[in-house]
N, C-alpha and C. Protein backbone atom coordinates (compact mmCIF):
# COMPACT_ATOMS: atom_id res chain seq x y z
N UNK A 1 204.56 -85.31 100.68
CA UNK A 1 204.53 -85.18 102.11
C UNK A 1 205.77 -84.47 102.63
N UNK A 2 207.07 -85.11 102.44
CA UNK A 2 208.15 -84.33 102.43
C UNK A 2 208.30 -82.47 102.41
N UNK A 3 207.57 -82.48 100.89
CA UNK A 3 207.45 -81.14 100.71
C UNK A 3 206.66 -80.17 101.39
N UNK A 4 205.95 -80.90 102.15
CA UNK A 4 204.41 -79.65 103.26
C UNK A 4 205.24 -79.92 104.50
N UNK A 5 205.90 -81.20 104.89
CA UNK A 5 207.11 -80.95 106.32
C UNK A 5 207.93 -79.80 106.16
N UNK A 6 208.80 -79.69 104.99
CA UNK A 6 209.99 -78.67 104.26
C UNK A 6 208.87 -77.31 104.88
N UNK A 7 207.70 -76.89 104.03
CA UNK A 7 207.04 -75.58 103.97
C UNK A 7 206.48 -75.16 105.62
N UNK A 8 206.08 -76.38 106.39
CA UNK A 8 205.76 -76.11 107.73
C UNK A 8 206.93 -75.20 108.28
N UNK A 9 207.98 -76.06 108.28
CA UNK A 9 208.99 -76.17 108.84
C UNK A 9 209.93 -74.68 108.30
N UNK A 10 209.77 -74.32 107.46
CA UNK A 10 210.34 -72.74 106.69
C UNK A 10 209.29 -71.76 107.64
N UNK A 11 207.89 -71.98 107.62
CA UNK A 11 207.26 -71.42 108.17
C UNK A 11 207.25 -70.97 109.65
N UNK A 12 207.35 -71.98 110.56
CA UNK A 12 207.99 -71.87 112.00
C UNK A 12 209.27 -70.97 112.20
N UNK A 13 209.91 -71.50 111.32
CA UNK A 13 211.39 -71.17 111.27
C UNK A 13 211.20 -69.47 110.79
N UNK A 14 210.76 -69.08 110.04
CA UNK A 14 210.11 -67.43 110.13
C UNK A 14 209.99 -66.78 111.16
N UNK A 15 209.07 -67.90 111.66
CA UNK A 15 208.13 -66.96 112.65
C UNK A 15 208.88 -66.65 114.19
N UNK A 16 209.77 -67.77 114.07
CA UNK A 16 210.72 -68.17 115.37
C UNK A 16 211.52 -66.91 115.27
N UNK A 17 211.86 -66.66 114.11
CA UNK A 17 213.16 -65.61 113.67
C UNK A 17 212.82 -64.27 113.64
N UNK A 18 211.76 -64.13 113.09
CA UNK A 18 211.09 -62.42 113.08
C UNK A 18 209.98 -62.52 113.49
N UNK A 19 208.98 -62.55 113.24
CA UNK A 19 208.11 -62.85 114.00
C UNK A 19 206.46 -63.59 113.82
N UNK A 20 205.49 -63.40 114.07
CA UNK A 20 204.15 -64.73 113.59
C UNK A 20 203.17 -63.64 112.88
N UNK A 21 203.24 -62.49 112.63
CA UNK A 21 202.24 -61.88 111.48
C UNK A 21 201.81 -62.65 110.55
N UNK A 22 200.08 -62.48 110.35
CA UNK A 22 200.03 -63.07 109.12
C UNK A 22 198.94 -62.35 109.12
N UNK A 23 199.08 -60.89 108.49
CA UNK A 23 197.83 -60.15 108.03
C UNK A 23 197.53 -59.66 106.63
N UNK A 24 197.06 -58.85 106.60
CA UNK A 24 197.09 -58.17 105.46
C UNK A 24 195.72 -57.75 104.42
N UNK A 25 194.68 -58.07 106.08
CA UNK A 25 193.27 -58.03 105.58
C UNK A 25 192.51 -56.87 105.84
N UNK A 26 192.43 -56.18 104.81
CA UNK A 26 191.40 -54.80 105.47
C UNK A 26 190.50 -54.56 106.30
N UNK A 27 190.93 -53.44 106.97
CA UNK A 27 189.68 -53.10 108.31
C UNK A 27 188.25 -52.89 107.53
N UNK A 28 187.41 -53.46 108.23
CA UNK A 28 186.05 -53.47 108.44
C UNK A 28 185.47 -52.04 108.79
N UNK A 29 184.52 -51.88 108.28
CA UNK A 29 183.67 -50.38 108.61
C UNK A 29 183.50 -50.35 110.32
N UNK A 30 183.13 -51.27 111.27
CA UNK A 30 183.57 -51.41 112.58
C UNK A 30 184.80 -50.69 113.16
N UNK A 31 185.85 -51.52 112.76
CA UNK A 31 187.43 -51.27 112.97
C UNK A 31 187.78 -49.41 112.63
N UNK A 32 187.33 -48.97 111.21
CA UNK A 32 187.52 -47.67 110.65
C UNK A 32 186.77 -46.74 111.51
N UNK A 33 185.55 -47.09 111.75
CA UNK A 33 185.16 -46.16 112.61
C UNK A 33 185.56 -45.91 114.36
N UNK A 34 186.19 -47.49 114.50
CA UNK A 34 186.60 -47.17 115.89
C UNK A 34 188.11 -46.17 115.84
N UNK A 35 188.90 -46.93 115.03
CA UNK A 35 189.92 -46.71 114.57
C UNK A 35 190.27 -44.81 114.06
N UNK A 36 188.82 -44.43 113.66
CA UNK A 36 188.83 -42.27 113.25
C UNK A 36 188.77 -42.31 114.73
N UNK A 37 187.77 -43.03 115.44
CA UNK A 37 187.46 -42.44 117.02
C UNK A 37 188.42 -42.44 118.20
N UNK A 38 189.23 -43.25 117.64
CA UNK A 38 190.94 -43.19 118.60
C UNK A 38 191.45 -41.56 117.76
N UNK A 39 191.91 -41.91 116.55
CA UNK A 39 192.66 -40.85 116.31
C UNK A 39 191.55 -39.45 116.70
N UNK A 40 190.79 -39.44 116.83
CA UNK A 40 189.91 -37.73 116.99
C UNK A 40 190.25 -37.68 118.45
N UNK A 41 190.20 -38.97 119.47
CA UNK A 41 190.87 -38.46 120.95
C UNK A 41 192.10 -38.72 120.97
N UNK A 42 192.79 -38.37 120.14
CA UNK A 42 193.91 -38.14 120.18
C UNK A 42 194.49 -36.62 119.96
N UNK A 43 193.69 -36.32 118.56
CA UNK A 43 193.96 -35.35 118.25
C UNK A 43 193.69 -34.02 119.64
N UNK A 44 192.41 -34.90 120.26
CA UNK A 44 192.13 -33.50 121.43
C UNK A 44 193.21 -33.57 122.79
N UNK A 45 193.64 -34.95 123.00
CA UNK A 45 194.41 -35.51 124.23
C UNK A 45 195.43 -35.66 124.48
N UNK A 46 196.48 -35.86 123.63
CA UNK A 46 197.36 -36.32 123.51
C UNK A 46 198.83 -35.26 123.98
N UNK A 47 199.30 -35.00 124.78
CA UNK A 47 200.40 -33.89 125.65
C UNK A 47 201.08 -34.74 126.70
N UNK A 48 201.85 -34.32 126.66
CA UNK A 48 202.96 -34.93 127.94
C UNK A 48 202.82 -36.55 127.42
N UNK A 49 203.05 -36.95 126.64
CA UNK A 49 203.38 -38.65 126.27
C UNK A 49 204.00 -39.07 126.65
N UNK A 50 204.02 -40.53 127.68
CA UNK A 50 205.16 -40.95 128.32
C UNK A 50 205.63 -42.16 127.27
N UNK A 51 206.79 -43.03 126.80
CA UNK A 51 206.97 -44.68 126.49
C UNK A 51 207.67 -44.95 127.19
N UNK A 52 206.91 -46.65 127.73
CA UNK A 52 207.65 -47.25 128.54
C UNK A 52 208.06 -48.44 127.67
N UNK A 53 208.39 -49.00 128.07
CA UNK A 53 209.30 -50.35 127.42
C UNK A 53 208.40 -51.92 128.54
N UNK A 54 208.05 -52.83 127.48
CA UNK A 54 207.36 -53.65 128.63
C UNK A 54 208.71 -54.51 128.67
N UNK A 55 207.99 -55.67 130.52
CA UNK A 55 208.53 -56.11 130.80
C UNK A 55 208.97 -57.63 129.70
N UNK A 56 209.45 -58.97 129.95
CA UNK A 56 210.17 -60.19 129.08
C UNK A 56 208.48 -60.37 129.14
N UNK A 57 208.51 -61.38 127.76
CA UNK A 57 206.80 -62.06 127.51
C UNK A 57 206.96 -63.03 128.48
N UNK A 58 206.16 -62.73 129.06
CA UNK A 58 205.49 -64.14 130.38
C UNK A 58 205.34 -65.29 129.65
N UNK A 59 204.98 -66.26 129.10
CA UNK A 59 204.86 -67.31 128.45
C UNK A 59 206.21 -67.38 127.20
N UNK A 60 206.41 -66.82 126.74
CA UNK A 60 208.04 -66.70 125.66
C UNK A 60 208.97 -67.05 126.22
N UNK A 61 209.44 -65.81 127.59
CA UNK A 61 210.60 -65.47 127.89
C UNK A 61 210.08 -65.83 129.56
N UNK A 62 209.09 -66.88 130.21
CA UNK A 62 208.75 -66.76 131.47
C UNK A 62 209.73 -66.34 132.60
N UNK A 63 210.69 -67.47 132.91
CA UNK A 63 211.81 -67.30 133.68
C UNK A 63 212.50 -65.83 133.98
N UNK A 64 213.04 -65.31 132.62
CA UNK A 64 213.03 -63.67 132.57
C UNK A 64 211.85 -62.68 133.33
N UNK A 65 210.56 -63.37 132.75
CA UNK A 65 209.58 -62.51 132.94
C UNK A 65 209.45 -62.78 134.58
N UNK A 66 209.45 -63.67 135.15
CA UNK A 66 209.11 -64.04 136.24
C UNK A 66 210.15 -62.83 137.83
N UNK A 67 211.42 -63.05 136.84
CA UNK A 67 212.67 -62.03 137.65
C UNK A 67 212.35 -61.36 137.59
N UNK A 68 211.91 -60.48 136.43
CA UNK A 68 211.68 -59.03 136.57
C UNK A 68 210.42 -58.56 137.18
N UNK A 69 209.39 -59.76 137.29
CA UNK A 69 208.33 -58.97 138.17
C UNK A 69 208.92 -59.18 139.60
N UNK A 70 209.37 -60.19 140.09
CA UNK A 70 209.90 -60.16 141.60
C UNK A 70 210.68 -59.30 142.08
N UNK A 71 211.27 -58.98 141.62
CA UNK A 71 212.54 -57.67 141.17
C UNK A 71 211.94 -56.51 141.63
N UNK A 72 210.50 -56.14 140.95
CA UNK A 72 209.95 -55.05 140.91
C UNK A 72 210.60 -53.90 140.13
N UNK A 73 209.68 -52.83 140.35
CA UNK A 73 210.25 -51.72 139.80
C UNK A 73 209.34 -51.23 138.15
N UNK A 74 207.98 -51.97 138.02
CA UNK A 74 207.26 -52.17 137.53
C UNK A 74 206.24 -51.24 137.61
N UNK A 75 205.53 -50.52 136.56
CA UNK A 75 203.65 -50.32 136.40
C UNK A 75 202.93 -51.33 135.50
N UNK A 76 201.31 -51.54 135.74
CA UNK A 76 200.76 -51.56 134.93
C UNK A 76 199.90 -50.76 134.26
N UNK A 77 199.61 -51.31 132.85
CA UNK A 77 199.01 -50.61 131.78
C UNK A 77 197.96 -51.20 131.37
N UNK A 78 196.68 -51.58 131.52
CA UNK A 78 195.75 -52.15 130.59
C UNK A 78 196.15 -53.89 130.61
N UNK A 79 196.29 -54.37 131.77
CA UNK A 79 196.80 -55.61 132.08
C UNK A 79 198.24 -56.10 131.52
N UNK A 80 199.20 -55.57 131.34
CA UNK A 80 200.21 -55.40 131.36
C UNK A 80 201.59 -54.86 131.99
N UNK A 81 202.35 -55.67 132.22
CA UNK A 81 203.58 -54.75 133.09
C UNK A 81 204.77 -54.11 132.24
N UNK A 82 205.08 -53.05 132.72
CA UNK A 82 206.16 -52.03 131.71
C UNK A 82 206.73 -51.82 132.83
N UNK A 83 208.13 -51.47 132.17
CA UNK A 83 209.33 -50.71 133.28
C UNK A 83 208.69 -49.67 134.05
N UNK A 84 208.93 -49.45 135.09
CA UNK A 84 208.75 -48.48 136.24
C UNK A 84 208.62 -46.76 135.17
N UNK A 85 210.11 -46.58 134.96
CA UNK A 85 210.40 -45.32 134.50
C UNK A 85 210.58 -45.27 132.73
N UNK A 86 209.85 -44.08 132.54
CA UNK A 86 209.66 -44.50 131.15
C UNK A 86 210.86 -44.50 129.73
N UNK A 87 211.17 -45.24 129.07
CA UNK A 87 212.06 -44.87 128.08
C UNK A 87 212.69 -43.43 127.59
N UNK A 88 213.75 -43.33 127.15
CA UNK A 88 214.71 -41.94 126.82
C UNK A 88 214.80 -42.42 125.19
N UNK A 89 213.89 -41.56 124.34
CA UNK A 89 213.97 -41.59 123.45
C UNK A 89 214.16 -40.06 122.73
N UNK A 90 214.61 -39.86 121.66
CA UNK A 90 214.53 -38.52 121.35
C UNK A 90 212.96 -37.41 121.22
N UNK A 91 213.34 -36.04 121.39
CA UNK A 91 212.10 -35.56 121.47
C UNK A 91 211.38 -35.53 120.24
N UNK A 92 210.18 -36.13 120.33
CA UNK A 92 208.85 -35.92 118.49
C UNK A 92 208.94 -37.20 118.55
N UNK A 93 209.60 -38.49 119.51
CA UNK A 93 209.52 -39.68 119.33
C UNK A 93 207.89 -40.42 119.21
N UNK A 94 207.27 -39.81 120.45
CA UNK A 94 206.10 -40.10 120.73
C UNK A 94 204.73 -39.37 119.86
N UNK A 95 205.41 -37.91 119.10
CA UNK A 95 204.22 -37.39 117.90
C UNK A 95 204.51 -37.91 117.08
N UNK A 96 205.38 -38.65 116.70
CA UNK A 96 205.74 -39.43 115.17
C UNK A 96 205.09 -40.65 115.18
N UNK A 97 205.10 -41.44 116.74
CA UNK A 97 204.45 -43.01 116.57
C UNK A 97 203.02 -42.78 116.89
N UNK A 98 202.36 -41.68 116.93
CA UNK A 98 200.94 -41.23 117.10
C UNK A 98 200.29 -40.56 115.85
N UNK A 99 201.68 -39.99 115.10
CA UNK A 99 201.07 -39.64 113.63
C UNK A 99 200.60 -40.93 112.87
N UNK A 100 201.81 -41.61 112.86
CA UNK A 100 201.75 -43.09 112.10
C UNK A 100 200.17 -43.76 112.56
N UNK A 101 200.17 -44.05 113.92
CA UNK A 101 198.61 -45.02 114.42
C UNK A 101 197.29 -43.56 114.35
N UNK A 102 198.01 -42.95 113.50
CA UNK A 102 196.37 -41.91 113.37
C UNK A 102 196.04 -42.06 111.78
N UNK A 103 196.68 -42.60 111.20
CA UNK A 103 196.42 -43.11 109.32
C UNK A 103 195.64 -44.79 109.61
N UNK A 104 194.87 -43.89 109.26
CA UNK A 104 193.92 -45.10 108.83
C UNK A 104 194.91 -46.49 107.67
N UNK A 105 195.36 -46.09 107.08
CA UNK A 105 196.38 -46.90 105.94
C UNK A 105 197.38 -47.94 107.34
N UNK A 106 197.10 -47.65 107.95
CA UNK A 106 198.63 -47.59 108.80
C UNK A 106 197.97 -49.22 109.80
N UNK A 107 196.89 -49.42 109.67
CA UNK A 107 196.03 -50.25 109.76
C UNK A 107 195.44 -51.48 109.16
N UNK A 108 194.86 -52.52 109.57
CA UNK A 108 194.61 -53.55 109.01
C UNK A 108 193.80 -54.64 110.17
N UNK A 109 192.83 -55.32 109.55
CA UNK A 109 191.89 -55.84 110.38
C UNK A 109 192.91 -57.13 111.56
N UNK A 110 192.46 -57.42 112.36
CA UNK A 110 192.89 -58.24 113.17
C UNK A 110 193.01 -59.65 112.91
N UNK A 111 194.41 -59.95 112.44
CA UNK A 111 194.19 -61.72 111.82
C UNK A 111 194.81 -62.43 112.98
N UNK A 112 193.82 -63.67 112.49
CA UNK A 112 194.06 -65.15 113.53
C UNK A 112 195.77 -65.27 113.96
N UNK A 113 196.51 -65.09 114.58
CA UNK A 113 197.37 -65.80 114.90
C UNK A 113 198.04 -67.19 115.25
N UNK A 114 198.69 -67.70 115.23
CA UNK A 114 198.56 -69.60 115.09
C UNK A 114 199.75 -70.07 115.96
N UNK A 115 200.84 -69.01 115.60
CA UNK A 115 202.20 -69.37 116.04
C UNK A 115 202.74 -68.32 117.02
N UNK A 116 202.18 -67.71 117.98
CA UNK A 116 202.44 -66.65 118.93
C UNK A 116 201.93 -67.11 119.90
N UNK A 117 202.95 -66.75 120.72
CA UNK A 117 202.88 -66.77 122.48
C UNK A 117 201.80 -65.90 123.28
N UNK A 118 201.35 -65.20 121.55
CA UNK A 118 200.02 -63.95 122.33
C UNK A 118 200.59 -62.64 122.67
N UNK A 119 199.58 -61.77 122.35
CA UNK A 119 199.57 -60.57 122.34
C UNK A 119 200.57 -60.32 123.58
N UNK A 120 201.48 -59.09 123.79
CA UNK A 120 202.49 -58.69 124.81
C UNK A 120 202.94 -57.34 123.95
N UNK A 121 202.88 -56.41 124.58
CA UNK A 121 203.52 -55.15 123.94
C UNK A 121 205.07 -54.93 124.97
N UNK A 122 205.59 -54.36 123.47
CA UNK A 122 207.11 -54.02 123.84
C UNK A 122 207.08 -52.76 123.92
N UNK A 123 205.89 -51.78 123.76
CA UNK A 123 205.64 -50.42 124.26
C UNK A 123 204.46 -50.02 124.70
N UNK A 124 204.33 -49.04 125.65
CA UNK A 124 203.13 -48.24 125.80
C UNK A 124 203.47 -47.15 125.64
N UNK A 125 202.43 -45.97 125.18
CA UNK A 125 202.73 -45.12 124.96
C UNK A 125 201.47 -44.14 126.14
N UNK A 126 201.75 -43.93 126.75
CA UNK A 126 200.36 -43.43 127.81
C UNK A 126 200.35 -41.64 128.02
N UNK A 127 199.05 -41.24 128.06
CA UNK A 127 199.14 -39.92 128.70
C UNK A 127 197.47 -39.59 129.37
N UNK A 128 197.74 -38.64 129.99
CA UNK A 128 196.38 -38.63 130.49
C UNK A 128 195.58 -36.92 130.31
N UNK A 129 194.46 -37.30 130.52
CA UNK A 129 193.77 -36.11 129.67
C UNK A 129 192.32 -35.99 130.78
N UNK A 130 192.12 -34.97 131.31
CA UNK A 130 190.69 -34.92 131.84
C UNK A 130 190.63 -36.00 132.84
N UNK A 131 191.19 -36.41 133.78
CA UNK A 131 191.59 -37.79 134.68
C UNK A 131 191.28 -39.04 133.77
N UNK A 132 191.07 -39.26 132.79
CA UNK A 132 191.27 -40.37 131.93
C UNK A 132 192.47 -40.47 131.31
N UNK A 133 192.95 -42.17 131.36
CA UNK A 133 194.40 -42.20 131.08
C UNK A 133 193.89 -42.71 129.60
N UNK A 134 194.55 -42.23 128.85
CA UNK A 134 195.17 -43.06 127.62
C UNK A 134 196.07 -44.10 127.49
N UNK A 135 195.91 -44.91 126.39
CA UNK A 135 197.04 -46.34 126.78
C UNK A 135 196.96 -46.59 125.04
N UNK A 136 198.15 -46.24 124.39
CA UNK A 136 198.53 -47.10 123.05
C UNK A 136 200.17 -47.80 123.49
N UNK A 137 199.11 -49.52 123.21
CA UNK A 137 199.77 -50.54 123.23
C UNK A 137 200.70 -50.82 121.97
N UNK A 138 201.60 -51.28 121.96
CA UNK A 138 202.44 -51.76 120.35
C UNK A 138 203.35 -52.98 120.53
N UNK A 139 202.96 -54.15 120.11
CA UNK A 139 203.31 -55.82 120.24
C UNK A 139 203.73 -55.88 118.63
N UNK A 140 205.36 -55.99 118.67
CA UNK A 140 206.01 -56.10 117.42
C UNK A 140 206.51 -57.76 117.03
N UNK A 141 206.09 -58.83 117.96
CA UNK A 141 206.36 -59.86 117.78
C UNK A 141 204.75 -60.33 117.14
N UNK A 142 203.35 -59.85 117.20
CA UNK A 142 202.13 -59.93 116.71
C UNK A 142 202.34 -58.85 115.31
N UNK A 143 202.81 -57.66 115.34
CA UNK A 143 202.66 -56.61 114.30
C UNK A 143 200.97 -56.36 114.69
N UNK A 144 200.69 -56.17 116.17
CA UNK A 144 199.58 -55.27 116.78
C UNK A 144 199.96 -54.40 117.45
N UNK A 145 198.45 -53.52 117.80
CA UNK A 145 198.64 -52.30 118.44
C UNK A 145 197.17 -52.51 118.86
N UNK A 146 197.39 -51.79 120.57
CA UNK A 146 195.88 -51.24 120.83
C UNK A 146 195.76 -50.44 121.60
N UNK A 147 194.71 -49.90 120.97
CA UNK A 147 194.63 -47.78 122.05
C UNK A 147 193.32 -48.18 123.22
N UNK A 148 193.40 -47.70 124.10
CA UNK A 148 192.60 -47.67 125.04
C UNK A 148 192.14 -45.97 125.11
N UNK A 149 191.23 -46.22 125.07
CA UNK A 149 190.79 -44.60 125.39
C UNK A 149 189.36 -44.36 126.33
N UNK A 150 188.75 -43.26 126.33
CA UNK A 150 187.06 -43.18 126.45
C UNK A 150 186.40 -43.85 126.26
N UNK A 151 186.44 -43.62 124.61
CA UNK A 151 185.65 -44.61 123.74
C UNK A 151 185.38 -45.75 123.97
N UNK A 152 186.39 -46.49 124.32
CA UNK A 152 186.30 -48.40 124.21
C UNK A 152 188.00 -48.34 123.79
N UNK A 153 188.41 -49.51 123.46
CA UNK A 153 189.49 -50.07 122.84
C UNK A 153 189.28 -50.20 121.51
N UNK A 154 190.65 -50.32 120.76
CA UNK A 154 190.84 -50.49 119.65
C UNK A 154 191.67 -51.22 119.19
N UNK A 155 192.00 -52.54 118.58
CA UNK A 155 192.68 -53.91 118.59
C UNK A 155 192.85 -53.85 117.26
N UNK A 156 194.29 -53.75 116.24
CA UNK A 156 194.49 -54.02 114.84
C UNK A 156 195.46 -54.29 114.67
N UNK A 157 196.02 -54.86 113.89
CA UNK A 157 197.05 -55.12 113.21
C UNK A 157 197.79 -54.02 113.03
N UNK A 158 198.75 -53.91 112.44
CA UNK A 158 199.99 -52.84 111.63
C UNK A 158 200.29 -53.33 110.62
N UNK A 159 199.76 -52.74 109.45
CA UNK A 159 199.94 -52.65 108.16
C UNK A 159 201.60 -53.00 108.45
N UNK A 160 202.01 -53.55 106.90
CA UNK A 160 203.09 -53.90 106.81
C UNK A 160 204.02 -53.29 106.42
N UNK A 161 203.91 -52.19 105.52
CA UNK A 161 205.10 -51.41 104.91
C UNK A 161 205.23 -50.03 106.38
N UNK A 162 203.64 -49.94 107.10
CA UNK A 162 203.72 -49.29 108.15
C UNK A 162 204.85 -49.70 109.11
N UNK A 163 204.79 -50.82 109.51
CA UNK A 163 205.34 -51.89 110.11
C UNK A 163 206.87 -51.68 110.06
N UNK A 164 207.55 -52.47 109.07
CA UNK A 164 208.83 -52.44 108.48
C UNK A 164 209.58 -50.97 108.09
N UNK A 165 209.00 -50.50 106.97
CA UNK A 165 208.78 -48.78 106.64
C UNK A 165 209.18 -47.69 108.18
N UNK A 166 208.28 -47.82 108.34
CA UNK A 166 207.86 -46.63 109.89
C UNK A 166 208.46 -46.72 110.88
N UNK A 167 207.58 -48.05 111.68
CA UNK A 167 207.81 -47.95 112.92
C UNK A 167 209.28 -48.44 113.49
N UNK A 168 209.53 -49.40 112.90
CA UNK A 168 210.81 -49.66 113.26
C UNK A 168 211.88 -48.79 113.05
N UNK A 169 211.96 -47.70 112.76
CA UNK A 169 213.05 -46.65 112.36
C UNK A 169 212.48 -45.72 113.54
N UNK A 170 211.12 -45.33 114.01
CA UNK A 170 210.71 -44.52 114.63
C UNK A 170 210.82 -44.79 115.97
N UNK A 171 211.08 -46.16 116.60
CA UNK A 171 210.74 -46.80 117.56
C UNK A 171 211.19 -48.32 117.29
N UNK A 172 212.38 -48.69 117.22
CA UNK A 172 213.30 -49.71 117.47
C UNK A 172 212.22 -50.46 118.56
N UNK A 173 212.51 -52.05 117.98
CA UNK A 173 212.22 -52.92 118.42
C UNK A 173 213.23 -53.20 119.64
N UNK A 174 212.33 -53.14 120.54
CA UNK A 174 213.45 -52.99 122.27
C UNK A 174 213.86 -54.67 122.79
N UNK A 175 215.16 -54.36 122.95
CA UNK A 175 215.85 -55.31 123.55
C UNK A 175 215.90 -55.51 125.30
N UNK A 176 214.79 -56.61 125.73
CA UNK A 176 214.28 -56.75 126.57
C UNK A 176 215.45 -57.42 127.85
């Protein structure tokens, strides 16, 4: 008994520290095909890319989150609030984190979460095309992402060496 308290308790203590991923299950013929159908409107849409940085997680960080919406100075995105004005990142920032979510590899089916405060992205990446906006979401405390497009939405995980490997060198985990 001792020993499954000890393993809970390592486990929390993970998740508290970096964060509650627990994937690592291949996309579904569903997921792959939605998943080519983001990247093909991408490939036609994708110019003038803005990233914004979202606001503190409402349920995590409420109190925070609560100031900064009263505060203002806010958009939303696909039911989400992000800073007003969008992040200063270097230029190819935004074709590099669009190369990465256009590999299918770069992907992974959507697992249960247990120990998260819930989906919240610490980026959007938005542009608009033909008066339709685009919206790729990226929640690094889940290791999700989701594109909004034409099509429908697209909800997956981030592969892990994608994850660790990639994105975090490409796009630093933002200090809220």
């Amino acid at each position: 008994m001792k020993a499954l308290a000890a393993l809970a308790a390592l486990v929390m203590a993970s998740c508290s520290t970096a964060t509650c991923w627990k994937g690592g299950i291949p996309m579904r013929d569903t997921e792959m095909h939605a998943q080519w159908g983001a990247e093909v409107d991408i490939n036609k849409s994708a110019s003038s890319v803005k990233i914004y940085r979202g606001l503190a997680h409402p349920v995590a960080d409420k109190s925070r989150y609560e100031s900064q919406v009263k505060k203002g100075g806010w958009v939303e995105f696909e039911g989400f609030k992000f800073h007003s004005e969008p992040a200063s990142f270097p230029d190819g920032t935004a074709d590099k984190v669009l190369a990465i979510y256009k590999r299918s590899a770069s992907h992974e089916a959507l697992a249960t979460k247990t120990t998260c405060a819930g989906f919240h992205p610490d980026y959007a990446l938005v542009w608009t095309k033909g008066g339709k906006r685009r919206v790729l979401q990226i929640c690094y405390g889940c290791h999700e992402w989701k594109y909004f497009g034409p099509g429908g939405d697209v909800h997956t995980d981030i592969e892990d060496k994608t994850y660790f490997g990639e994105m975090m060198k490409v796009l630093p985990k933002p200090r809220k």
